[in-house]
C-alpha atoms as a PDB file:
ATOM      1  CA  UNK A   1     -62.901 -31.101 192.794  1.00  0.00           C
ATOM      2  CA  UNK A   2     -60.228 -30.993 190.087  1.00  0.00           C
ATOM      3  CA  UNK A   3     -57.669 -29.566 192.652  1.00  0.00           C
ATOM      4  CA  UNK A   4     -57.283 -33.033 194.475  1.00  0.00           C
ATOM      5  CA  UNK A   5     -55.563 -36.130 194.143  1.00  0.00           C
ATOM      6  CA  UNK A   6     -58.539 -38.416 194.673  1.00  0.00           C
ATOM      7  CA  UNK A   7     -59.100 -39.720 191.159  1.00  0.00           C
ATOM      8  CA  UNK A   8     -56.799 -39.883 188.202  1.00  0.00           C
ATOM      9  CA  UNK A   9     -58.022 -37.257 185.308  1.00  0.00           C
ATOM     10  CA  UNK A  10     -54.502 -36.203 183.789  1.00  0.00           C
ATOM     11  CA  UNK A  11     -50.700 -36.816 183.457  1.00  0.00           C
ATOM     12  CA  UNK A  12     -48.527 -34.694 182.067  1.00  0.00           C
ATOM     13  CA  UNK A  13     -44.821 -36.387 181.479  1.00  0.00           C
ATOM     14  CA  UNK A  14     -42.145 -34.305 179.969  1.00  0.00           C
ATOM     15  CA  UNK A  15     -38.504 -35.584 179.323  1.00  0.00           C
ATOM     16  CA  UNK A  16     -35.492 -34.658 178.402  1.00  0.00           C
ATOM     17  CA  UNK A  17     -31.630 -33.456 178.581  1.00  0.00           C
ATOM     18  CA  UNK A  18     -30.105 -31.172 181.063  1.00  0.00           C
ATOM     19  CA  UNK A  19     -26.887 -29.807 179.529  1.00  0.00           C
ATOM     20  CA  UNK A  20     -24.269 -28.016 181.634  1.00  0.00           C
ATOM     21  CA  UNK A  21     -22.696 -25.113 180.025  1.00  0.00           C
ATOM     22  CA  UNK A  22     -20.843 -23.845 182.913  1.00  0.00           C
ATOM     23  CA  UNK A  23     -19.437 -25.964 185.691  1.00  0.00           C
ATOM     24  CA  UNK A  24     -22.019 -27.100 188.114  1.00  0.00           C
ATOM     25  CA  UNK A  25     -21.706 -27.700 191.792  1.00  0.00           C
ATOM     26  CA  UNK A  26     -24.501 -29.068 194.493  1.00  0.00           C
ATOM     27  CA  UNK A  27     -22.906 -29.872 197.156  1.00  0.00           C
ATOM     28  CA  UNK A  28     -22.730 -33.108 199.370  1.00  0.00           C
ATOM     29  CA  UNK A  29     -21.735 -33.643 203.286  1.00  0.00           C
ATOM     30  CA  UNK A  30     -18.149 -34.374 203.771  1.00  0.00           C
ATOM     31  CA  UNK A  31     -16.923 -35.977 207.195  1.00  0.00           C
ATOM     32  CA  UNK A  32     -13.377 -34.435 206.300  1.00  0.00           C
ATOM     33  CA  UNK A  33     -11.902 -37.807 207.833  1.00  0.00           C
ATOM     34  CA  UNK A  34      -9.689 -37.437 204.093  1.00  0.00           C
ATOM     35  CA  UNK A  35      -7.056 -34.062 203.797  1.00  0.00           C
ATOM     36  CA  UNK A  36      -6.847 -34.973 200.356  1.00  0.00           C
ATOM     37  CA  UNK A  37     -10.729 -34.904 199.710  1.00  0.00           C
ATOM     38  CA  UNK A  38     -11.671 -31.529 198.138  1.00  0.00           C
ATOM     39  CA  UNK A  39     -13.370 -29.020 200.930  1.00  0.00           C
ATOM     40  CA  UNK A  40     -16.840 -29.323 198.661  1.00  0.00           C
ATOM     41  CA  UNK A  41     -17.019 -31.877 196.681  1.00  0.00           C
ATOM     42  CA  UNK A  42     -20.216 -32.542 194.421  1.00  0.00           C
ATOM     43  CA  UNK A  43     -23.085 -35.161 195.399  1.00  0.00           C
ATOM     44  CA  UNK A  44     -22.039 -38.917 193.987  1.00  0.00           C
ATOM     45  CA  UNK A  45     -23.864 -41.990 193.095  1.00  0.00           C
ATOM     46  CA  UNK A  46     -22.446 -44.782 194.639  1.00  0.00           C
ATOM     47  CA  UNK A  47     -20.449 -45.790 191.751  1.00  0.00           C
ATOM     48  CA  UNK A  48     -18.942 -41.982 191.940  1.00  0.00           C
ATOM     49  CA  UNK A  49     -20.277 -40.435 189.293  1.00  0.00           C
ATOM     50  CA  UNK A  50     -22.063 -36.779 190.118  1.00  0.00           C
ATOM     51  CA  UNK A  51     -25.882 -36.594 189.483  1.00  0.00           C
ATOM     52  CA  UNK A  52     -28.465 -33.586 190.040  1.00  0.00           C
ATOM     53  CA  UNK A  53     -31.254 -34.472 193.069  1.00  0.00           C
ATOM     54  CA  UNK A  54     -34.884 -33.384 191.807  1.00  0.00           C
ATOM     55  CA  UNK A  55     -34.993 -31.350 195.017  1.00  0.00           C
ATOM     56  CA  UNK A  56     -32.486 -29.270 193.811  1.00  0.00           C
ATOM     57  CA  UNK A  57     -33.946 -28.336 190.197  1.00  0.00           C
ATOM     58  CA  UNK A  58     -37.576 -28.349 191.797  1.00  0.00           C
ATOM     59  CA  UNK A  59     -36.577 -25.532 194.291  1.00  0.00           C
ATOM     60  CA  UNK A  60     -35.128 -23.457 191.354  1.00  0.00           C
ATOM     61  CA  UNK A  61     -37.895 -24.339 189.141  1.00  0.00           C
ATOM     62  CA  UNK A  62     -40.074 -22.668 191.911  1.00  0.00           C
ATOM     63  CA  UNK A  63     -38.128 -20.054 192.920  1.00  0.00           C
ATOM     64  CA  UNK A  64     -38.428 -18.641 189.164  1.00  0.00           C
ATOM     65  CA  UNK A  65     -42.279 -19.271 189.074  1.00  0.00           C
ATOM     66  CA  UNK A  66     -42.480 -17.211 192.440  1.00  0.00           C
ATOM     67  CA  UNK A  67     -40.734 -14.708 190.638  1.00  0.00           C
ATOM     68  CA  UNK A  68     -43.034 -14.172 188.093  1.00  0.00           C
ATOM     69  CA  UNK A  69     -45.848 -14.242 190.572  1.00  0.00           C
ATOM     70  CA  UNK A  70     -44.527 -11.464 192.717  1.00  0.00           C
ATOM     71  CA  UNK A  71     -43.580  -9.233 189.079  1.00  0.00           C
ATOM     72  CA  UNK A  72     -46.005  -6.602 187.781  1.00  0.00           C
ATOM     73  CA  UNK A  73     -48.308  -7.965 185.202  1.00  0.00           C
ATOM     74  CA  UNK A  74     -50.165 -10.874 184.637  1.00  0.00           C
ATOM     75  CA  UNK A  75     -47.533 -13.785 183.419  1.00  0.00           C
ATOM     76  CA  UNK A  76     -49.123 -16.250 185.221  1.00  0.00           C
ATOM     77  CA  UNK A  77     -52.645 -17.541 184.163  1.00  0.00           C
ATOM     78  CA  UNK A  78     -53.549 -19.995 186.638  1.00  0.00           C
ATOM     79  CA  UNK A  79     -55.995 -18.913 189.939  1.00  0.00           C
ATOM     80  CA  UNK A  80     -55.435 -19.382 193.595  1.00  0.00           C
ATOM     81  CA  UNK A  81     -55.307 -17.466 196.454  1.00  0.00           C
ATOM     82  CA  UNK A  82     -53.162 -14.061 196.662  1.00  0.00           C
ATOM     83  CA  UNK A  83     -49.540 -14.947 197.691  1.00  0.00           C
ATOM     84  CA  UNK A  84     -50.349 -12.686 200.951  1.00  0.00           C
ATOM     85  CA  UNK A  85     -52.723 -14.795 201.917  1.00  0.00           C
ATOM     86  CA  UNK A  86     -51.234 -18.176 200.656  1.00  0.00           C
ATOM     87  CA  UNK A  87     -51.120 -20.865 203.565  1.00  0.00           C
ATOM     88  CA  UNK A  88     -47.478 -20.506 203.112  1.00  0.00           C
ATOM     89  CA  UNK A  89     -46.997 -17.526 205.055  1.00  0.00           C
ATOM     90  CA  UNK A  90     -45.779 -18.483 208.047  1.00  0.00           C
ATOM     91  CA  UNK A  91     -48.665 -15.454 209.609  1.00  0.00           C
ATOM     92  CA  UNK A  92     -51.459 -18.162 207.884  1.00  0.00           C
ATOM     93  CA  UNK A  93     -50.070 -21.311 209.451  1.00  0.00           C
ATOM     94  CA  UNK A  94     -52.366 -21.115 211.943  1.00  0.00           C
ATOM     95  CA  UNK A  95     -55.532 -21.056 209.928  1.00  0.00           C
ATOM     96  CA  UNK A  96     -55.307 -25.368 209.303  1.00  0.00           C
ATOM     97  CA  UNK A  97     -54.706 -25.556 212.850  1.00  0.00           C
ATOM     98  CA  UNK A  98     -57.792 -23.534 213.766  1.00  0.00           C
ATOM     99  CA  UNK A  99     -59.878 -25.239 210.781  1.00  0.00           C
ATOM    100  CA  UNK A 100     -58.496 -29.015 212.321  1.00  0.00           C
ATOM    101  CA  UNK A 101     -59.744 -28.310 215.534  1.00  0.00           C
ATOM    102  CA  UNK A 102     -63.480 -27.725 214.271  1.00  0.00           C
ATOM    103  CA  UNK A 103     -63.260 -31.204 213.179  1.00  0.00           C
ATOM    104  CA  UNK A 104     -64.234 -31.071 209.954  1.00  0.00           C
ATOM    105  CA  UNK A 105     -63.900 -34.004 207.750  1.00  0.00           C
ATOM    106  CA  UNK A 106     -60.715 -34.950 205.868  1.00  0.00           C
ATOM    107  CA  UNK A 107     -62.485 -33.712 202.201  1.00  0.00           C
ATOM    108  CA  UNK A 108     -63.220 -30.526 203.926  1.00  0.00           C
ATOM    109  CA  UNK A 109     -59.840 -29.808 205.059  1.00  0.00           C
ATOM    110  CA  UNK A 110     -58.193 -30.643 201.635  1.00  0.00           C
ATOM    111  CA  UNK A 111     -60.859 -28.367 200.062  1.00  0.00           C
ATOM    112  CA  UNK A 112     -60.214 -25.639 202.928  1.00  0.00           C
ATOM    113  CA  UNK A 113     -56.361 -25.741 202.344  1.00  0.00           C
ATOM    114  CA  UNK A 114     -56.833 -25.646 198.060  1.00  0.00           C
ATOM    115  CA  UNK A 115     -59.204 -22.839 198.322  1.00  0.00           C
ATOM    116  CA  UNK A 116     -56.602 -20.962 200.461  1.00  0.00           C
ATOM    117  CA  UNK A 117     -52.948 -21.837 198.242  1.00  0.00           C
ATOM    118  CA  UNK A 118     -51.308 -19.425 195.724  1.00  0.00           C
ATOM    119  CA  UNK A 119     -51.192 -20.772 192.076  1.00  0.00           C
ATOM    120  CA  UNK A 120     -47.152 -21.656 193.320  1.00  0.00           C
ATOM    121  CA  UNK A 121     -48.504 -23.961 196.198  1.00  0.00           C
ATOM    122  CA  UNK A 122     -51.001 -25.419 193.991  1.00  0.00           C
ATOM    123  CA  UNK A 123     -48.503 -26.437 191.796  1.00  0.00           C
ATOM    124  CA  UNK A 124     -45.259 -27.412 193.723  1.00  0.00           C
ATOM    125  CA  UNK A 125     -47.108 -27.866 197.020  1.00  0.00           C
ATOM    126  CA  UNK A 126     -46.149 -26.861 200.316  1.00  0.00           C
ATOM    127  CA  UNK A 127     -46.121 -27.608 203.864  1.00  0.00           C
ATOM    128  CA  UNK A 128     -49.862 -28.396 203.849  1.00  0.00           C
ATOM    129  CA  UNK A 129     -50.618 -29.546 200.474  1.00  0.00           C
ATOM    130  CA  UNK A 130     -48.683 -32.201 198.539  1.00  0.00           C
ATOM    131  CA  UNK A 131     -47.066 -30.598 195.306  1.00  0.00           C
ATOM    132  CA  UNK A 132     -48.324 -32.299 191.455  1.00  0.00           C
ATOM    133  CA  UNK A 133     -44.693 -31.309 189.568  1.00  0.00           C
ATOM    134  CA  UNK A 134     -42.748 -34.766 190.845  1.00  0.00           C
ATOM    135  CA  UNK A 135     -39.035 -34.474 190.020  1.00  0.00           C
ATOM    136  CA  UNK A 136     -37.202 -37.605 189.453  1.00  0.00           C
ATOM    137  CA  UNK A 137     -33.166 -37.145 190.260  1.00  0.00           C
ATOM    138  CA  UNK A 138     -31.144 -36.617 186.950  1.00  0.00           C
ATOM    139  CA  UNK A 139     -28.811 -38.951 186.282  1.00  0.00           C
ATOM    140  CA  UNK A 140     -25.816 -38.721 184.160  1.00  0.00           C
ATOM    141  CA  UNK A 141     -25.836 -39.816 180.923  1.00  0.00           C
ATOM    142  CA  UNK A 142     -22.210 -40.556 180.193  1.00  0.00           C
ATOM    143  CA  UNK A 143     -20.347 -43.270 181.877  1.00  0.00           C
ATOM    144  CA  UNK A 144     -17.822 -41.060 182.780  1.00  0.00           C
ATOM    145  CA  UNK A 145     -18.059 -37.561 183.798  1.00  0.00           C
ATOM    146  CA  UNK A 146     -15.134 -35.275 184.258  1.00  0.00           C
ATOM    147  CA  UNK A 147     -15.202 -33.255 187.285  1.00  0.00           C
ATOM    148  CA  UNK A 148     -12.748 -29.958 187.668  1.00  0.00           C
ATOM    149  CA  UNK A 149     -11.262 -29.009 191.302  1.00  0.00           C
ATOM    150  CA  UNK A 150     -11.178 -24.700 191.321  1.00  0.00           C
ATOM    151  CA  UNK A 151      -9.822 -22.942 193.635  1.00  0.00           C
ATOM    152  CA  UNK A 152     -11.370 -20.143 195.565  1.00  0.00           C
ATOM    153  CA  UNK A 153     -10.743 -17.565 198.525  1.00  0.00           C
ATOM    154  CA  UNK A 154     -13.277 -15.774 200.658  1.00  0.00           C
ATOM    155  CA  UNK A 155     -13.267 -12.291 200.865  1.00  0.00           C
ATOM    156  CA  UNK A 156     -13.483 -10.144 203.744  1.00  0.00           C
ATOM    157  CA  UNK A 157     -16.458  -7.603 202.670  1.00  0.00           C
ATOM    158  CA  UNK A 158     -14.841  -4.757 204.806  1.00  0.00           C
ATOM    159  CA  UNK A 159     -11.365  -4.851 203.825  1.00  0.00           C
ATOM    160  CA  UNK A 160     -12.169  -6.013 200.717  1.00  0.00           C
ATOM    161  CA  UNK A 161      -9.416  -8.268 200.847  1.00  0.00           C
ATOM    162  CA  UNK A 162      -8.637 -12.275 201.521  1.00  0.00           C
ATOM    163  CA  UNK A 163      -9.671 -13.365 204.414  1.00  0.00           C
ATOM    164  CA  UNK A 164      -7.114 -14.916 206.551  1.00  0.00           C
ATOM    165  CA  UNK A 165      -7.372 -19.005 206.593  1.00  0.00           C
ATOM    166  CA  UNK A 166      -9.889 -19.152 204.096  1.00  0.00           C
ATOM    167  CA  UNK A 167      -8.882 -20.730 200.924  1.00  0.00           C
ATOM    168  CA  UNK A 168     -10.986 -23.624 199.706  1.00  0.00           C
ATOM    169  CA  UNK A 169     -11.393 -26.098 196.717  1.00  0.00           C
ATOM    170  CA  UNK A 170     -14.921 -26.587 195.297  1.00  0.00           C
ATOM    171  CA  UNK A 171     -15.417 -29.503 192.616  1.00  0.00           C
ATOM    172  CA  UNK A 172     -17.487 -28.732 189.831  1.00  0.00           C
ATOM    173  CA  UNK A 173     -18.726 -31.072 186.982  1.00  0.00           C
ATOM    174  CA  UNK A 174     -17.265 -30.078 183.725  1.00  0.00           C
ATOM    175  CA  UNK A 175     -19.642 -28.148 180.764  1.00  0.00           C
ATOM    176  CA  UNK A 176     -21.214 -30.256 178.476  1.00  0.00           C
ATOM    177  CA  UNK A 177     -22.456 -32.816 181.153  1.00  0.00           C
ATOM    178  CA  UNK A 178     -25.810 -34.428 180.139  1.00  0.00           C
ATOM    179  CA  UNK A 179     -28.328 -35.702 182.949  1.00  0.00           C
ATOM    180  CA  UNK A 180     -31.530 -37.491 181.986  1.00  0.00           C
ATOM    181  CA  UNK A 181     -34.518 -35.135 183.211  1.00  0.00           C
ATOM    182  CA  UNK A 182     -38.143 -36.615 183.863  1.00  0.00           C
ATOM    183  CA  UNK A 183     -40.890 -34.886 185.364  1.00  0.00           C
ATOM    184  CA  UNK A 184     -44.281 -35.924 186.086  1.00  0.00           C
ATOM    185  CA  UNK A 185     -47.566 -33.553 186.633  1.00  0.00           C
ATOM    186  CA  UNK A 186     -50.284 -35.077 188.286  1.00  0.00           C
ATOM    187  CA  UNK A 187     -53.788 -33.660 187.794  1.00  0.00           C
ATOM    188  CA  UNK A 188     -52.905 -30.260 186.259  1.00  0.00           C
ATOM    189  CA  UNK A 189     -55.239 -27.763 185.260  1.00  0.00           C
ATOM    190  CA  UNK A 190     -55.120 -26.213 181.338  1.00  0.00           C
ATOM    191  CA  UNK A 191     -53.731 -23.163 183.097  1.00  0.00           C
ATOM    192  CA  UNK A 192     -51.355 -24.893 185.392  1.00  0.00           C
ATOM    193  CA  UNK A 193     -49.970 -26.692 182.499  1.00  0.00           C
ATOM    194  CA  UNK A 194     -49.791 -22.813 181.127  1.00  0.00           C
ATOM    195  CA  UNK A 195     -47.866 -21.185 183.452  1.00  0.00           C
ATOM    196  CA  UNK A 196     -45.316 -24.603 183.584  1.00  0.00           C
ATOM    197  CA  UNK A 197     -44.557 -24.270 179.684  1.00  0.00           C
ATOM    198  CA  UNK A 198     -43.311 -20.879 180.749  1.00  0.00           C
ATOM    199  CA  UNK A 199     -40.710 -21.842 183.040  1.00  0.00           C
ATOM    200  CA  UNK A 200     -39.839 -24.777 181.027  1.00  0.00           C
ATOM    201  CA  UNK A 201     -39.438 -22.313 178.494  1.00  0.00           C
ATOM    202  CA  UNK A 202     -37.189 -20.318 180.790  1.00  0.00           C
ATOM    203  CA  UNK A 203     -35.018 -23.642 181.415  1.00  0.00           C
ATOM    204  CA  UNK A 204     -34.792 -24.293 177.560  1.00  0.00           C
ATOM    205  CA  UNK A 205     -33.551 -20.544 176.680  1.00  0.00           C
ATOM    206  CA  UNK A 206     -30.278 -21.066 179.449  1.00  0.00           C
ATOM    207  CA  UNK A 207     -32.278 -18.189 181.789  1.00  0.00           C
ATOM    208  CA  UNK A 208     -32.634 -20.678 185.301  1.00  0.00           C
ATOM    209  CA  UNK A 209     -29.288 -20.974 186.884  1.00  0.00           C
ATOM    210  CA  UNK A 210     -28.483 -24.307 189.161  1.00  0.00           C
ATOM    211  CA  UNK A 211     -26.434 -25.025 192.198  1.00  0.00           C
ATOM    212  CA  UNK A 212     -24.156 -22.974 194.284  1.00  0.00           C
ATOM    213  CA  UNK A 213     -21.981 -20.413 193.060  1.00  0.00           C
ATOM    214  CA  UNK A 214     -24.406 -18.939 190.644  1.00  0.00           C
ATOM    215  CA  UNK A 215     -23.099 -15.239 190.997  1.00  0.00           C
ATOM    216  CA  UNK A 216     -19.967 -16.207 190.142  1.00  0.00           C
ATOM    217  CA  UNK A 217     -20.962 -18.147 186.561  1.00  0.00           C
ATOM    218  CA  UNK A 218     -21.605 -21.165 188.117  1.00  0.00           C
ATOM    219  CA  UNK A 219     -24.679 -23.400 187.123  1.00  0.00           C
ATOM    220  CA  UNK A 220     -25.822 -22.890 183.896  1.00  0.00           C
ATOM    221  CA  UNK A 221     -28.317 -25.215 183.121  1.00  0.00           C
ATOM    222  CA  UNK A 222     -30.381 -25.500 179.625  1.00  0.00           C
ATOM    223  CA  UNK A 223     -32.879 -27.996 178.739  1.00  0.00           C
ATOM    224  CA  UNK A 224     -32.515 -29.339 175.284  1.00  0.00           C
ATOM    225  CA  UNK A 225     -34.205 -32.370 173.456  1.00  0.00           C
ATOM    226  CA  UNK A 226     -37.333 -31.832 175.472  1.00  0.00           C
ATOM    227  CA  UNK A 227     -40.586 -33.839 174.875  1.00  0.00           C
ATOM    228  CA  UNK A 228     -43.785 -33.706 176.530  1.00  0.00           C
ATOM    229  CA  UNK A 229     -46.659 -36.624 176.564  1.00  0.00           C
ATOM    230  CA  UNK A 230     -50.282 -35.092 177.858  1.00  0.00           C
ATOM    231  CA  UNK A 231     -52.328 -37.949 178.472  1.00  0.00           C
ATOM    232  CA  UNK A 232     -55.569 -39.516 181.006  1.00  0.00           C
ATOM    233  CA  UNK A 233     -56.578 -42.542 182.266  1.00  0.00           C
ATOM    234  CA  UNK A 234     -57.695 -44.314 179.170  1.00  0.00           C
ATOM    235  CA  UNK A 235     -54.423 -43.863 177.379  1.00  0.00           C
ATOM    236  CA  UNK A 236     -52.572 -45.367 180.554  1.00  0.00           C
ATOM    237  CA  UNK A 237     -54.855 -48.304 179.794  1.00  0.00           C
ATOM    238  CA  UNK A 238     -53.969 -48.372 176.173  1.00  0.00           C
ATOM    239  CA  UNK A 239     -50.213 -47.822 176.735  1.00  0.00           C
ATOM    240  CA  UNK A 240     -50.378 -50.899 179.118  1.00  0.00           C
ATOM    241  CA  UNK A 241     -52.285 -53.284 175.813  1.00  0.00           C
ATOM    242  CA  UNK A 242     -48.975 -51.817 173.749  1.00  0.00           C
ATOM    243  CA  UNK A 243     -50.663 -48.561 172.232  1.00  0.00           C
ATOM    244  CA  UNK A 244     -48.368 -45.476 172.240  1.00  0.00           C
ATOM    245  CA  UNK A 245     -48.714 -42.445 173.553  1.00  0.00           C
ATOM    246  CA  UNK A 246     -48.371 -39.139 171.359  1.00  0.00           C
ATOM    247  CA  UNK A 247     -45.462 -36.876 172.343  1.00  0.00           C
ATOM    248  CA  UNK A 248     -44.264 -33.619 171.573  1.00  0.00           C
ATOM    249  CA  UNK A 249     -41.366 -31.464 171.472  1.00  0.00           C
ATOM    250  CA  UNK A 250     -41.397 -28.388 173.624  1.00  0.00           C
ATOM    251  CA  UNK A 251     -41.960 -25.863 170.517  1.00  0.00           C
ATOM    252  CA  UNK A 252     -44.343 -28.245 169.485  1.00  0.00           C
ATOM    253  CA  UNK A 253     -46.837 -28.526 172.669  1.00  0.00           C
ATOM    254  CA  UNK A 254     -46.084 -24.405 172.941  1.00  0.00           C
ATOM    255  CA  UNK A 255     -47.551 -23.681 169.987  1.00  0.00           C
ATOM    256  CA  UNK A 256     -50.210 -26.006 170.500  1.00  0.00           C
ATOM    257  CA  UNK A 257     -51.097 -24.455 173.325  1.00  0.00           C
ATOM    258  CA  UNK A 258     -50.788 -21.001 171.912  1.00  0.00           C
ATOM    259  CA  UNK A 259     -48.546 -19.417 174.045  1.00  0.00           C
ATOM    260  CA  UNK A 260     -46.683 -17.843 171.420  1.00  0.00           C
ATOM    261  CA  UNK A 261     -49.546 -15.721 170.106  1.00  0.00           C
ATOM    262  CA  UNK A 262     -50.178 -14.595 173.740  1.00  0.00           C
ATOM    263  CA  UNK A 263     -50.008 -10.713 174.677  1.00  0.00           C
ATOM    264  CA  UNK A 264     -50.038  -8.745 177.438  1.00  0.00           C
ATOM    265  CA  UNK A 265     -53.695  -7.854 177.625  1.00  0.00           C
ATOM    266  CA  UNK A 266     -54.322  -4.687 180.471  1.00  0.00           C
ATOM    267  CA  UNK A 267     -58.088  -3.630 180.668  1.00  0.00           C
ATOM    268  CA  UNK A 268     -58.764  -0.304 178.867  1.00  0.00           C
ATOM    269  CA  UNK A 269     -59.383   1.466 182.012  1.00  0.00           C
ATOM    270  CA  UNK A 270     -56.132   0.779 183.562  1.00  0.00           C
ATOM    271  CA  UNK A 271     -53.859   1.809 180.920  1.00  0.00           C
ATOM    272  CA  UNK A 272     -56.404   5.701 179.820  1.00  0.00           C
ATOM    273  CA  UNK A 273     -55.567   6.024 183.890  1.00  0.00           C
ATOM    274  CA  UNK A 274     -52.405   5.086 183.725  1.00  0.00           C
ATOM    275  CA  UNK A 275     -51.727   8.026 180.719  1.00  0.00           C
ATOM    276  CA  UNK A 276     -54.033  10.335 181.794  1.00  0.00           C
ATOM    277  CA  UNK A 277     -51.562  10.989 185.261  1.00  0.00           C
ATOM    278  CA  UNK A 278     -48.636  12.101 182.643  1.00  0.00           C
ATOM    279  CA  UNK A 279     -50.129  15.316 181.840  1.00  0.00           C
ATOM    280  CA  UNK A 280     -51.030  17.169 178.679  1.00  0.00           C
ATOM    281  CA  UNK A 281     -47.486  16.811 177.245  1.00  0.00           C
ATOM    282  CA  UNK A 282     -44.822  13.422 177.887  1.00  0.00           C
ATOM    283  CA  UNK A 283     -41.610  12.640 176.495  1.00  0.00           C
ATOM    284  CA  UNK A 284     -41.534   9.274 174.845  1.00  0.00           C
ATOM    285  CA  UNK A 285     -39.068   7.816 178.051  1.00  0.00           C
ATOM    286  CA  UNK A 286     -42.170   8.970 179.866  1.00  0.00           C
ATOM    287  CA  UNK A 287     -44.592   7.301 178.031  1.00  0.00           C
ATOM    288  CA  UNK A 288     -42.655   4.316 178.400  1.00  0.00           C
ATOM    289  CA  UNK A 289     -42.131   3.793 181.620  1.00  0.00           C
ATOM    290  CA  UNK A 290     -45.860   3.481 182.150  1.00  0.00           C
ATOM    291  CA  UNK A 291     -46.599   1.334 179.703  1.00  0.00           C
ATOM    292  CA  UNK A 292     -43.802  -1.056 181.238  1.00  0.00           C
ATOM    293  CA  UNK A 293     -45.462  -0.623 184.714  1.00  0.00           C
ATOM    294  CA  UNK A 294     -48.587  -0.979 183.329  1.00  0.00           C
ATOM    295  CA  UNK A 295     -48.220  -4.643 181.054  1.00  0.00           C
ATOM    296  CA  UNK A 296     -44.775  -5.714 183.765  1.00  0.00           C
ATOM    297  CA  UNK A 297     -41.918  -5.815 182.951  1.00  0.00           C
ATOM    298  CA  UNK A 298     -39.773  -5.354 179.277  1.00  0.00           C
ATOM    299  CA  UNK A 299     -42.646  -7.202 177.692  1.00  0.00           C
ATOM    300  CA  UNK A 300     -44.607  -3.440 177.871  1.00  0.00           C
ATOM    301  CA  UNK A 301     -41.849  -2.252 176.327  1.00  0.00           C
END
């Protein structure tokens, strides 16, 4: 079964640079022994310079997927179950539970739990099923970073106003900060490895914000320098005798792949049902409404 761990059939390893354009902020626990510390200061290596945890670009990495799972049309290629019925819903939790106490064997559960994931679970995992996108913490690629104290009020949402004792300083790290990025894919389907180009994508063009403060122009992320190696067991072996394994830039595995020349494909059914409800006579605003609900999104457009 190609959706388990159980054998080694495929790696996917892409690298590359995460560039801050705005200032960044993830946050770290403060004791606030210091007065002098800043209020939020930014998570620190133990030689004080600020890094990025892989939990923290994982989660937004996911979070964007999800979002193009839940939007009209179909941008992701990759099967699994509906996302109403993923495991993940805290309504399905009970399912393993249920399946566990049949006692079924171990293979049978992992198959049980697969067959019932969305094509998000499958790929970053969830309570129930480990996750194949492994994010390695970024570290910073300078050997100093400059970090900027700002400082902010809260506002009171019904007087619209500052609220009273709440003015605090958040640290940021300064635009133009580079962090190492590495990210291993273990076992990942042709579509899985799909439907990841497209948020990588998303990452490259500046579109997948990072860290708190995001509303406010915080976080700007965008992956440049990117290179991908998509390789199986027998080039591991030949890497270890000194053999090389081929890479490729992002554009480069994209096209190989041939996600640029995709389309939006609708069947012909759909969209003669989808005009037919307009009437005998549409304006062209009409007409193009439905073909954006029909094909999701601006793409229809």
């Amino acid at each position: 079964m190609s959706g388990l761990y159980d054998a080694f059939q495929r790696r996917l390893h892409v690298t590359g640079t995460l560039v801050t354009e705005t200032g960044l902020h993830i946050g770290a626990a403060t004791d606030g022994l210091d007065p002098t510390a800043v209020d939020n200061a930014v998570v620190r290596l133990p030689d004080g310079r600020p890094y990025i945890p892989g939990s923290s670009l994982k989660g937004v990495l996911r979070s964007f997927m999800e979002r193009l799972q839940n939007s009209p049309g179909h941008w992701l290629v990759s099967p699994g179950a509906p996302p109403s019925e993923c495991l993940h819903n805290e309504s399905r939790k009970d399912l393993v539970k249920q399946f566990k106490r049949q006692r079924r064997s171990e293979r049978e559960l992992a198959e049980f739990v697969w067959d019932h994931l969305c094509p998000v679970c499958r790929l970053f995992g969830s309570q129930e099923f480990a996750g194949r996108v492994l994010v390695a913490d970024l570290m910073p690629l300078e050997d100093r970073v400059l970090l900027e104290r700002r400082h902010s009020v809260a506002i009171d949402r019904d007087t619209r106003t500052a609220a009273g004792g709440a003015l605090f300083d958040l640290e940021v790290v300064a635009p133009g900060t580079r962090f190492a990025l590495s990210i291993l894919v273990e076992n990942p389907s042709d579509a899985q490895v799909r439907d990841l180009m497209v948020v990588l994508l998303a990452l490259s063009n500046g579109e997948i914000a990072l860290g708190a403060k995001t509303a406010s122009g915080l976080g700007r992320v965008r992956l440049v320098d990117a290179r991908i190696a998509d390789y199986g067991a027998r080039d591991v072996l030949a890497a270890a005798w000194g053999g090389a394994r081929p890479s490729y830039s992002l554009a480069e595995y994209v096209r190989l792949l041939g996600l640029e020349a995709e389309e939006p494909r609708v069947s012909r059914e759909a969209l003669q049902a989808a005009l037919a409800a307009l009437g005998p006579e549409v304006t062209w605003q009409q007409a193009q409404a439905v073909l954006r609900e029909v094909f999701g999104g601006e793409r229809g457009a």
